[in-house]
Each structure stands twice: as C-alpha cells, then as structure tokens.
Protein backbone atom coordinates (compact mmCIF):
# COMPACT_ATOMS: atom_id res chain seq x y z
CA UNK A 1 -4.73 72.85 -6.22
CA UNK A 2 -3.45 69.46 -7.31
CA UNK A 3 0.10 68.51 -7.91
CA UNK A 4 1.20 67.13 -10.89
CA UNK A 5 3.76 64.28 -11.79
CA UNK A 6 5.05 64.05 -14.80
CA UNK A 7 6.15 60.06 -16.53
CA UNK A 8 9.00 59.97 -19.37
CA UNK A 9 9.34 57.40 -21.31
CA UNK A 10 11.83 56.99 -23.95
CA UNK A 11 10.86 54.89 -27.43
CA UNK A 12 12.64 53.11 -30.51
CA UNK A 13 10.92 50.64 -32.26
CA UNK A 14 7.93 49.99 -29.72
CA UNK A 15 5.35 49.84 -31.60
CA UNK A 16 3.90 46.72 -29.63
CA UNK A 17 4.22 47.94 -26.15
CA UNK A 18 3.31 52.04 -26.29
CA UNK A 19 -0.01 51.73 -26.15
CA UNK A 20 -0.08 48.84 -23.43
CA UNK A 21 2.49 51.72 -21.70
CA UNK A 22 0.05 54.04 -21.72
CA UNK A 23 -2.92 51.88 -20.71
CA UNK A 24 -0.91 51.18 -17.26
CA UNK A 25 0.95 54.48 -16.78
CA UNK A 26 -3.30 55.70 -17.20
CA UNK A 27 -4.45 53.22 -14.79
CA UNK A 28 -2.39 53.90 -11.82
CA UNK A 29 -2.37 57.92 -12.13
CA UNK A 30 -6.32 56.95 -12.46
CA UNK A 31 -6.22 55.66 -8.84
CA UNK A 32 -4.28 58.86 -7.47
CA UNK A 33 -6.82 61.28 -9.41
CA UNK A 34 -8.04 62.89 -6.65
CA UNK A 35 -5.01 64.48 -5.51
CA UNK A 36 -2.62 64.26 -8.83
CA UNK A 37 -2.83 65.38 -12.33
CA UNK A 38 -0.68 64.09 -14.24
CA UNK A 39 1.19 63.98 -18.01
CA UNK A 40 3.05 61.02 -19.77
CA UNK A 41 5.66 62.42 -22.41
CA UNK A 42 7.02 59.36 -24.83
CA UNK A 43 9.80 60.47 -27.11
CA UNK A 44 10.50 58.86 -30.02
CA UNK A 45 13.77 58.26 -31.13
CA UNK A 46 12.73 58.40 -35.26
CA UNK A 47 11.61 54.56 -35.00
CA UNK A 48 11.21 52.84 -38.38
CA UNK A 49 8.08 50.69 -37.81
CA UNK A 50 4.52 51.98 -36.36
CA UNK A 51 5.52 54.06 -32.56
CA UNK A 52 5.04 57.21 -34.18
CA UNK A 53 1.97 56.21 -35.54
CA UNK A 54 0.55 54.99 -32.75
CA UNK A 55 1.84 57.74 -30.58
CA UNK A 56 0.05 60.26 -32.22
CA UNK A 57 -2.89 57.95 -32.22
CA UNK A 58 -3.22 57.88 -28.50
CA UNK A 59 -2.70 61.49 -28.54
CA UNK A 60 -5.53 62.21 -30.22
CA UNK A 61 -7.72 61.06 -27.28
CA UNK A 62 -5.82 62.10 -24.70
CA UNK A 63 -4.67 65.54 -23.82
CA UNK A 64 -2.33 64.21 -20.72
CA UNK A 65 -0.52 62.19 -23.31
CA UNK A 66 2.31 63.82 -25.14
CA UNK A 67 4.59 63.10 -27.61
CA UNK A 68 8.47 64.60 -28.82
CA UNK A 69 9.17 63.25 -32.30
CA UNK A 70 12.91 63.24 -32.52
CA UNK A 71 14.95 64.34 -35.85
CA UNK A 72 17.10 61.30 -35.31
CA UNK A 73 18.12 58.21 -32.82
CA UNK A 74 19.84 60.33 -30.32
CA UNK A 75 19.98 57.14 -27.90
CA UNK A 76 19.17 55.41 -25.08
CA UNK A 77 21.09 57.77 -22.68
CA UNK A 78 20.18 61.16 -24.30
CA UNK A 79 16.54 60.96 -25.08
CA UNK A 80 14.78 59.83 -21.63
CA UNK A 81 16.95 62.51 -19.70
CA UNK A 82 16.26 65.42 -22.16
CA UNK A 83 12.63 64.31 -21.26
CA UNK A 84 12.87 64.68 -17.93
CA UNK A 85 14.34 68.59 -18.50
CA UNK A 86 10.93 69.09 -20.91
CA UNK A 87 8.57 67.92 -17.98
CA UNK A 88 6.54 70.29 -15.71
CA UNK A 89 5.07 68.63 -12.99
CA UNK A 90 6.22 68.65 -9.39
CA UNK A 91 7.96 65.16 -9.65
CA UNK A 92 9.19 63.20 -12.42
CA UNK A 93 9.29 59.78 -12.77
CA UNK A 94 11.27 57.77 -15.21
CA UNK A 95 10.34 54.28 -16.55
CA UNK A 96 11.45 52.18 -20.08
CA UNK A 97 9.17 51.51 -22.65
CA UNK A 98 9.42 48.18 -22.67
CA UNK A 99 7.26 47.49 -19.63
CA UNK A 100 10.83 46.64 -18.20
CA UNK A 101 10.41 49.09 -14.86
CA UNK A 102 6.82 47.95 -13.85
CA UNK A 103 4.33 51.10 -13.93
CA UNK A 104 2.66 49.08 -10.99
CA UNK A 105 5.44 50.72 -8.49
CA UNK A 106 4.39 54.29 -9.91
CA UNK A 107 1.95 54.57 -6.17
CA UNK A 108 4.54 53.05 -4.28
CA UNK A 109 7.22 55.63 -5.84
CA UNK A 110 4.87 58.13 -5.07
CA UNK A 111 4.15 57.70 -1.96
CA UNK A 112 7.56 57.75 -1.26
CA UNK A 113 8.27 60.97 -1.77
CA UNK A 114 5.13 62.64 -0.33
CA UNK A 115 7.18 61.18 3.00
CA UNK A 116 9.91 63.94 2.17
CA UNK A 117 12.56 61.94 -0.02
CA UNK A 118 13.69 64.26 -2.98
CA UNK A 119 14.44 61.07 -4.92
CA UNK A 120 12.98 57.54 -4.77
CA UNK A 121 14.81 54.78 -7.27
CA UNK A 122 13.61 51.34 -8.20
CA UNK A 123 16.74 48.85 -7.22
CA UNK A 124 15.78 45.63 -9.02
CA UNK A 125 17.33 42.70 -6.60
CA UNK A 126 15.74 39.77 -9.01
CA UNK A 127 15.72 39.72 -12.66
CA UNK A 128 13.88 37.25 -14.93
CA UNK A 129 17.29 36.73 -17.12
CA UNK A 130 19.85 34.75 -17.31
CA UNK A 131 21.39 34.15 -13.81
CA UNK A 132 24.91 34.49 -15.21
CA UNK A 133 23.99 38.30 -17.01
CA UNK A 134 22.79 39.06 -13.73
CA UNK A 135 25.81 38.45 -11.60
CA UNK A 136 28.01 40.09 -14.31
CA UNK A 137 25.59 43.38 -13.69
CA UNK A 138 26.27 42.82 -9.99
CA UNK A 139 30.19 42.52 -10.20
CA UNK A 140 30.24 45.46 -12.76
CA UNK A 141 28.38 47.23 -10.11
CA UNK A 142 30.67 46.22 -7.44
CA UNK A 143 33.91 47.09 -9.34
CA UNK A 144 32.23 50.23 -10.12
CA UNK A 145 31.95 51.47 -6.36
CA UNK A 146 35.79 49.79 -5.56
CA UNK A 147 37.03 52.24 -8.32
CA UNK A 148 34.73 55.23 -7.33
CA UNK A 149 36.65 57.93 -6.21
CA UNK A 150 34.16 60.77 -6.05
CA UNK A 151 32.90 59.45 -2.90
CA UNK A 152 29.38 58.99 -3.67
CA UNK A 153 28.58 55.33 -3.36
CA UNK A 154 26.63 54.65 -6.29
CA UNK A 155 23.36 52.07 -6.73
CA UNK A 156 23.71 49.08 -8.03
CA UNK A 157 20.97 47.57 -9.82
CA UNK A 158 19.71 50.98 -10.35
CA UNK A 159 18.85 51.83 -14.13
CA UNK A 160 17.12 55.48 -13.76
CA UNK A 161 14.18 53.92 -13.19
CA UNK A 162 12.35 56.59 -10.75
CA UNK A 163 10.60 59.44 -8.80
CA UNK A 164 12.52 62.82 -9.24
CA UNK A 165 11.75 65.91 -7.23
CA UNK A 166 11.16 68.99 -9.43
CA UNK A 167 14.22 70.85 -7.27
CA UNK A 168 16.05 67.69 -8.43
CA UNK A 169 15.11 68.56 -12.30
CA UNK A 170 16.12 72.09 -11.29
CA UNK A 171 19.77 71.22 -10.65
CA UNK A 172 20.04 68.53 -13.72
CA UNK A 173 19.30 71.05 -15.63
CA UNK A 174 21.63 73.50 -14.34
CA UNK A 175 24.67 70.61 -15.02
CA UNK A 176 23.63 71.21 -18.63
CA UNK A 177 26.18 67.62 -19.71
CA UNK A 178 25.64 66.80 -23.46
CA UNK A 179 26.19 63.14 -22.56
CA UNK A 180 24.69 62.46 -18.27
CA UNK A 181 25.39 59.30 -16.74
CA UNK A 182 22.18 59.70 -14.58
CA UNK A 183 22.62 56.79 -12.91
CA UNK A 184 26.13 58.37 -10.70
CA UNK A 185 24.55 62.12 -10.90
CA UNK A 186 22.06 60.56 -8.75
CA UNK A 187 24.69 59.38 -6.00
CA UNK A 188 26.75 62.70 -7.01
CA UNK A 189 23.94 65.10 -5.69
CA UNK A 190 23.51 63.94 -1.87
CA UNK A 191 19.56 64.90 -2.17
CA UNK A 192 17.86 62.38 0.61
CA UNK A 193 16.80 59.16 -1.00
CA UNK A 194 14.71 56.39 -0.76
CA UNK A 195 14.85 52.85 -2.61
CA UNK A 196 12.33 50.91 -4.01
CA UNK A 197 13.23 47.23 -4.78
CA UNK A 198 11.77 45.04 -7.34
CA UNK A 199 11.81 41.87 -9.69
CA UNK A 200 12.42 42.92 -13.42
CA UNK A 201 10.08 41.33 -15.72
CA UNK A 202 11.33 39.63 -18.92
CA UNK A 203 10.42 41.73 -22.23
CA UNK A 204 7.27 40.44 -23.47
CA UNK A 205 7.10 42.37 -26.47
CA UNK A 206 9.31 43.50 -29.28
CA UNK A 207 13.08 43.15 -29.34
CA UNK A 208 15.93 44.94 -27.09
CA UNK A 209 18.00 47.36 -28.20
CA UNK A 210 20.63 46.50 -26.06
CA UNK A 211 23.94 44.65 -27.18
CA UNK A 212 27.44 44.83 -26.89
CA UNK A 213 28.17 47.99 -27.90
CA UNK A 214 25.35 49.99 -25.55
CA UNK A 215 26.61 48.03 -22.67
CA UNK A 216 29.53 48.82 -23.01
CA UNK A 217 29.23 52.25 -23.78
CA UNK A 218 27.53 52.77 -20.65
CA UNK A 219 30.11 50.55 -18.60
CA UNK A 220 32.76 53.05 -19.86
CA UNK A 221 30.84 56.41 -19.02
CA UNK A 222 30.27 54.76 -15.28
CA UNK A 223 34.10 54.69 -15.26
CA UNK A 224 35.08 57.80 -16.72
CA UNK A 225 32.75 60.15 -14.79
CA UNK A 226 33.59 58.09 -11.42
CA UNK A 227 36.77 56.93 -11.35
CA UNK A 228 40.54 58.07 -12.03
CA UNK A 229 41.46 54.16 -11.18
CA UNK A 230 41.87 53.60 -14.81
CA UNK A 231 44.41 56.13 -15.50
CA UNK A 232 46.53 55.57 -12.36
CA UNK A 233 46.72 51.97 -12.76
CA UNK A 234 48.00 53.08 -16.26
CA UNK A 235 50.62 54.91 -14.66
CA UNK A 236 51.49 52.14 -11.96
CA UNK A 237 51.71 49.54 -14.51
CA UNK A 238 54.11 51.71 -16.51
CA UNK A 239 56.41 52.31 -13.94
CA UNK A 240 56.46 48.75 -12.73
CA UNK A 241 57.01 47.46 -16.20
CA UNK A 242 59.52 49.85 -17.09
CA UNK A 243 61.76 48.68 -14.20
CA UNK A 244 61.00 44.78 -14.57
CA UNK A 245 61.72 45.63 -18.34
CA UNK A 246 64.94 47.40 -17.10
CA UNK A 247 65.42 44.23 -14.16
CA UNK A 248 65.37 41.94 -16.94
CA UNK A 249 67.78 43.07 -19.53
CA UNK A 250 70.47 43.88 -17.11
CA UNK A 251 70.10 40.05 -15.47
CA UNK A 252 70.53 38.87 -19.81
CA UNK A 253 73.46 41.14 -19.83
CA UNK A 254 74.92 39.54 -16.84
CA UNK A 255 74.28 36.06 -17.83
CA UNK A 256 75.52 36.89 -21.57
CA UNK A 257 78.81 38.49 -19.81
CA UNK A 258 79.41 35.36 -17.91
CA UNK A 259 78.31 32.62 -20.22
CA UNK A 260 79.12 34.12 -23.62
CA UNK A 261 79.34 30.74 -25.06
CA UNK A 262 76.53 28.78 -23.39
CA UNK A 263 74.30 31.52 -23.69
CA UNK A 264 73.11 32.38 -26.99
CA UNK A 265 71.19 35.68 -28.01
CA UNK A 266 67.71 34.41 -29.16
CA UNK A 267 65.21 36.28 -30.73
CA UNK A 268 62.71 34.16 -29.03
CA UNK A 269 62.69 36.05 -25.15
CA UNK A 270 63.61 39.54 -26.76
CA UNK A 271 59.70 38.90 -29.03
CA UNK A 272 57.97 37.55 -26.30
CA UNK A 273 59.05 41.13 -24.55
CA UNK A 274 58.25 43.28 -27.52
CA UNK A 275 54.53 41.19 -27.90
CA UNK A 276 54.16 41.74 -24.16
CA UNK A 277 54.63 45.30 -23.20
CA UNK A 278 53.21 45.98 -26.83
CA UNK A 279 49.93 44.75 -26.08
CA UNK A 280 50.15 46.33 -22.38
CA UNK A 281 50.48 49.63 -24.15
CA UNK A 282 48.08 49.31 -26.74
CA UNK A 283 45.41 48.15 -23.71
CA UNK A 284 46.26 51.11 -21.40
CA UNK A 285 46.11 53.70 -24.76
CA UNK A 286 42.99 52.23 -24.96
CA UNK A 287 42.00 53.56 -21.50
CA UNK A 288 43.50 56.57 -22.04
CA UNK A 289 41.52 56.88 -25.41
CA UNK A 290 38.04 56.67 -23.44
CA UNK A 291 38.99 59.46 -20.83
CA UNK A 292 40.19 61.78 -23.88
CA UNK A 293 36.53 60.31 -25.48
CA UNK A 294 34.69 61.79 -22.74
CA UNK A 295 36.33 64.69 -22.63
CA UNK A 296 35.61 65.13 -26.62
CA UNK A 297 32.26 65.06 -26.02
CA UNK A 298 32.02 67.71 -22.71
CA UNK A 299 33.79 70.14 -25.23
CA UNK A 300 31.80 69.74 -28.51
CA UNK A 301 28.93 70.39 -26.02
CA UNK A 302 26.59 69.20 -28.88
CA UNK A 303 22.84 69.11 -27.89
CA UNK A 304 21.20 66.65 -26.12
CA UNK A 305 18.27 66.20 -28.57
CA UNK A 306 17.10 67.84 -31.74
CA UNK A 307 13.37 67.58 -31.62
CA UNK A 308 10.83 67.21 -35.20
CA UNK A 309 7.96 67.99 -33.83
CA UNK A 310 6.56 68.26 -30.40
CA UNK A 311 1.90 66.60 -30.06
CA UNK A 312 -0.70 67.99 -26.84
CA UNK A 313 2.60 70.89 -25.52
C-alpha cells in the first residue's frame, strides 16, 4: 500500500500564483507516483480578488486537490499550521503560496525522511532580496538563540518551510496553542532532524503580505515563547537605575550642601532625569506588555481557524 504525503499551503490574495502552485506541487508528486499518493490542501484566508475562484476551479478536476475556505483572515501564522492538523497523510510538508519555498525541493525533502529523520526543514542560506533585509534576518536570528533560554537552539533562516512526520503532527496537535510559533516548537521537540538548504527566489507574482507589523509580530512571539531575557533585563535595568538615580541625587545634595551659592538648583538636570528614566520605563512596560500579550492570548484559548466551507474532504 502506498504512503501518502500531504502539502499545505496557506493563501491571501494569490490569485496569480495558485494555479502555477498546483501545476508544480502536481509535477513533482507526479515523479514519486509509484510509491506516493498524495493531497495538496490550500486554505484560503477569505481573499478579496479571484483565489477562491480559482481554487475551486482546480478542484473540480482534481480530486487530490483540496480546498478550506476560511470565515475570515485568520493570518499568516494560524492558517498554514491549522492545515497541517487537517492533513492525513504519513508526512506533511509545508510550503508558501507564493512560490517563495521552491516545490522543486519537495523529492529532496522527501527523500530525506524515508532515511529516518522525523523532520526535514528548508534553511534558505541565499535570498534574492535586499542584502541589507537579509543580514537583519540573520542578526534577528542570532539575537534570538543569545536570548534563548529553553535550550533548544533554534534555526535560523528557517520559515516552516518543510517535511513533517505524521508522529510529529501527532504531538502538535496534542500542544493544542491558539497562537504556535512553529518555527521554535520545531527546535522545542528534539525529534531527529535533517536540513535542507536553499536560495529563496524573489516573488514573481502578486504582492507580499508582509510589512512592519507581521514582522514584527512574529519577532515578538520568537521572544516571548523563547526567552525570559526581556523581562530580566527589565529587572536589571531597574535596579541599576534606581541606585545611579539614588548615586546621583545624593552627589547634588552634597555639592548643593557645600556650594550653596555657586551651585544653583536648575530645572534643567532634574528634566533631563525625569525624560530619561521616563522613557526607560515606558520601553521596559512595553516589554512587559508583550509577555502579558502572549499570555492573553494562551488564556482566551480562541480557535485557531473558523472554517466556511471545506471542497474534495
């Protein structure tokens, strides 16, 4: 009996590159026929041009090619790994839509993990972007790992994209987190491992979704699943600023005491002190703000995805 392996792909807005998706993703599984069925699930984050469209056109011809209809954008961190929970096939393999994480690697990935590796990931060492974005990804990485204290050293470069063991799937699903950082649950599990590196292709089609605010977002959840760092630092910086703060006004009171006259009482230093520790606070209640964030959403426990309407399940 043939194995299967399962391909999630996550979609908003990709109404140009879906069906040249699927014509790859088809290709490849087409030269591994003989030992592998296989089924591509796309879910579609309620885009506002012509994916769903086109996703249920390619449906329509093929049975191995599914489609979850979301009831809203539920994001690019939410979607792809509630896809990998709905998939049934012996491995999983995660790619974007975008023809970002090249389908061509789907053998290589496979092959992979026939050797025994319960998880295979696609490390891209070269990107066709701008060299500076790159070597900000590569120092975020970097301070990343420095302020990991879980110790699971986690991947740089690594964006999801790849081969998942269905034992793998097994656990994820067991963690049952409203809001996974996939990328550190990866590290976090200890399952053996294999990477895969690769040069990421520009997007060719369509616009990214990605800006500021996703970046970020994901930045943060790296730090507050992985690190404490944050918070102690927070707690170092307070003390030492308390007792400079302290230091300081007893050395004015000293030099007032002795030169009453030749020393006047500005307002000058004692706003330059208030402006200072102001904004230190204000930063570090910040940090504190995205730990109590996280927490928020582990609580709420609010569902990963609320599906519309499910095509060839």
């Amino acid at each position: 009996m043939k194995k299967k392996i399962s391909i999630i792909s996550s979609a908003f807005n990709e109404e140009e590159n879906v069906q040249v998706l699927y014509e790859k993703v088809k290709e490849q599984m087409s030269k591994l026929a003989d030992k592998y069925d296989y089924e591509h699930i796309i879910l579609d984050n309620a885009s506002t041009d012509g994916t769903a469209k086109k996703l249920r056109e390619i449906a329509a011809k093929d049975k191995n090619f599914k489609v979850i209809l979301n009831a809203r954008n539920f994001g690019h961190i939410r979607s792809p790994y509630y896809g990998m929970l709905q998939a049934k096939g012996d491995a999983v393999i995660s790619m974007v839509s975008d023809l970002q994480d090249p389908p061509e690697l789907i053998p290589d990935f496979i092959k992979k993990w026939e050797e025994g590796n319960k998880i295979v990931v696609g490390q891209k060492n070269q990107a066709e972007e701008s060299s500076l974005f790159f070597m900000v990804r590569k120092f975020y990485y970097w301070l990343l790992n420095k302020a990991n204290d879980t110790g699971a050293e986690l991947i740089s470069n690594f964006t999801g994209f790849g081969i998942y063991d269905k034992e793998v799937i097994e656990e994820l699903r067991k963690i049952n987190d409203p809001y996974p950082y996939l990328r550190g649950l990866v590290s976090e599990l200890g399952y053996q491992r294999d990477i895969i590196t690769y040069k990421q292709p520009l997007r060719k089609r369509g616009i990214t979704k990605n800006n500021f605010y996703t970046l970020y977002d994901m930045a943060m959840i790296g730090f507050t699943n992985h690190s404490k760092v944050p918070l102690r630092l927070a707690a170092f910086c307070g003390f030492a600023l308390s007792a400079l703060s302290l230091l300081l006004a007893f050395i004015y009171l000293v030099l007032k005491l002795l030169y009453w006259e030749r020393f006047p009482m500005g307002t000058a230093p004692i706003l330059i002190a208030v402006f200072f520790f102001s904004s230190m606070q204000l930063f570090f209640i910040g940090v504190i703000g995205e730990y109590l964030g996280a927490v928020l959403t582990q609580v709420l426990h609010r569902p990963l995805v609320i599906e519309k309407e499910r095509i060839n399940f």
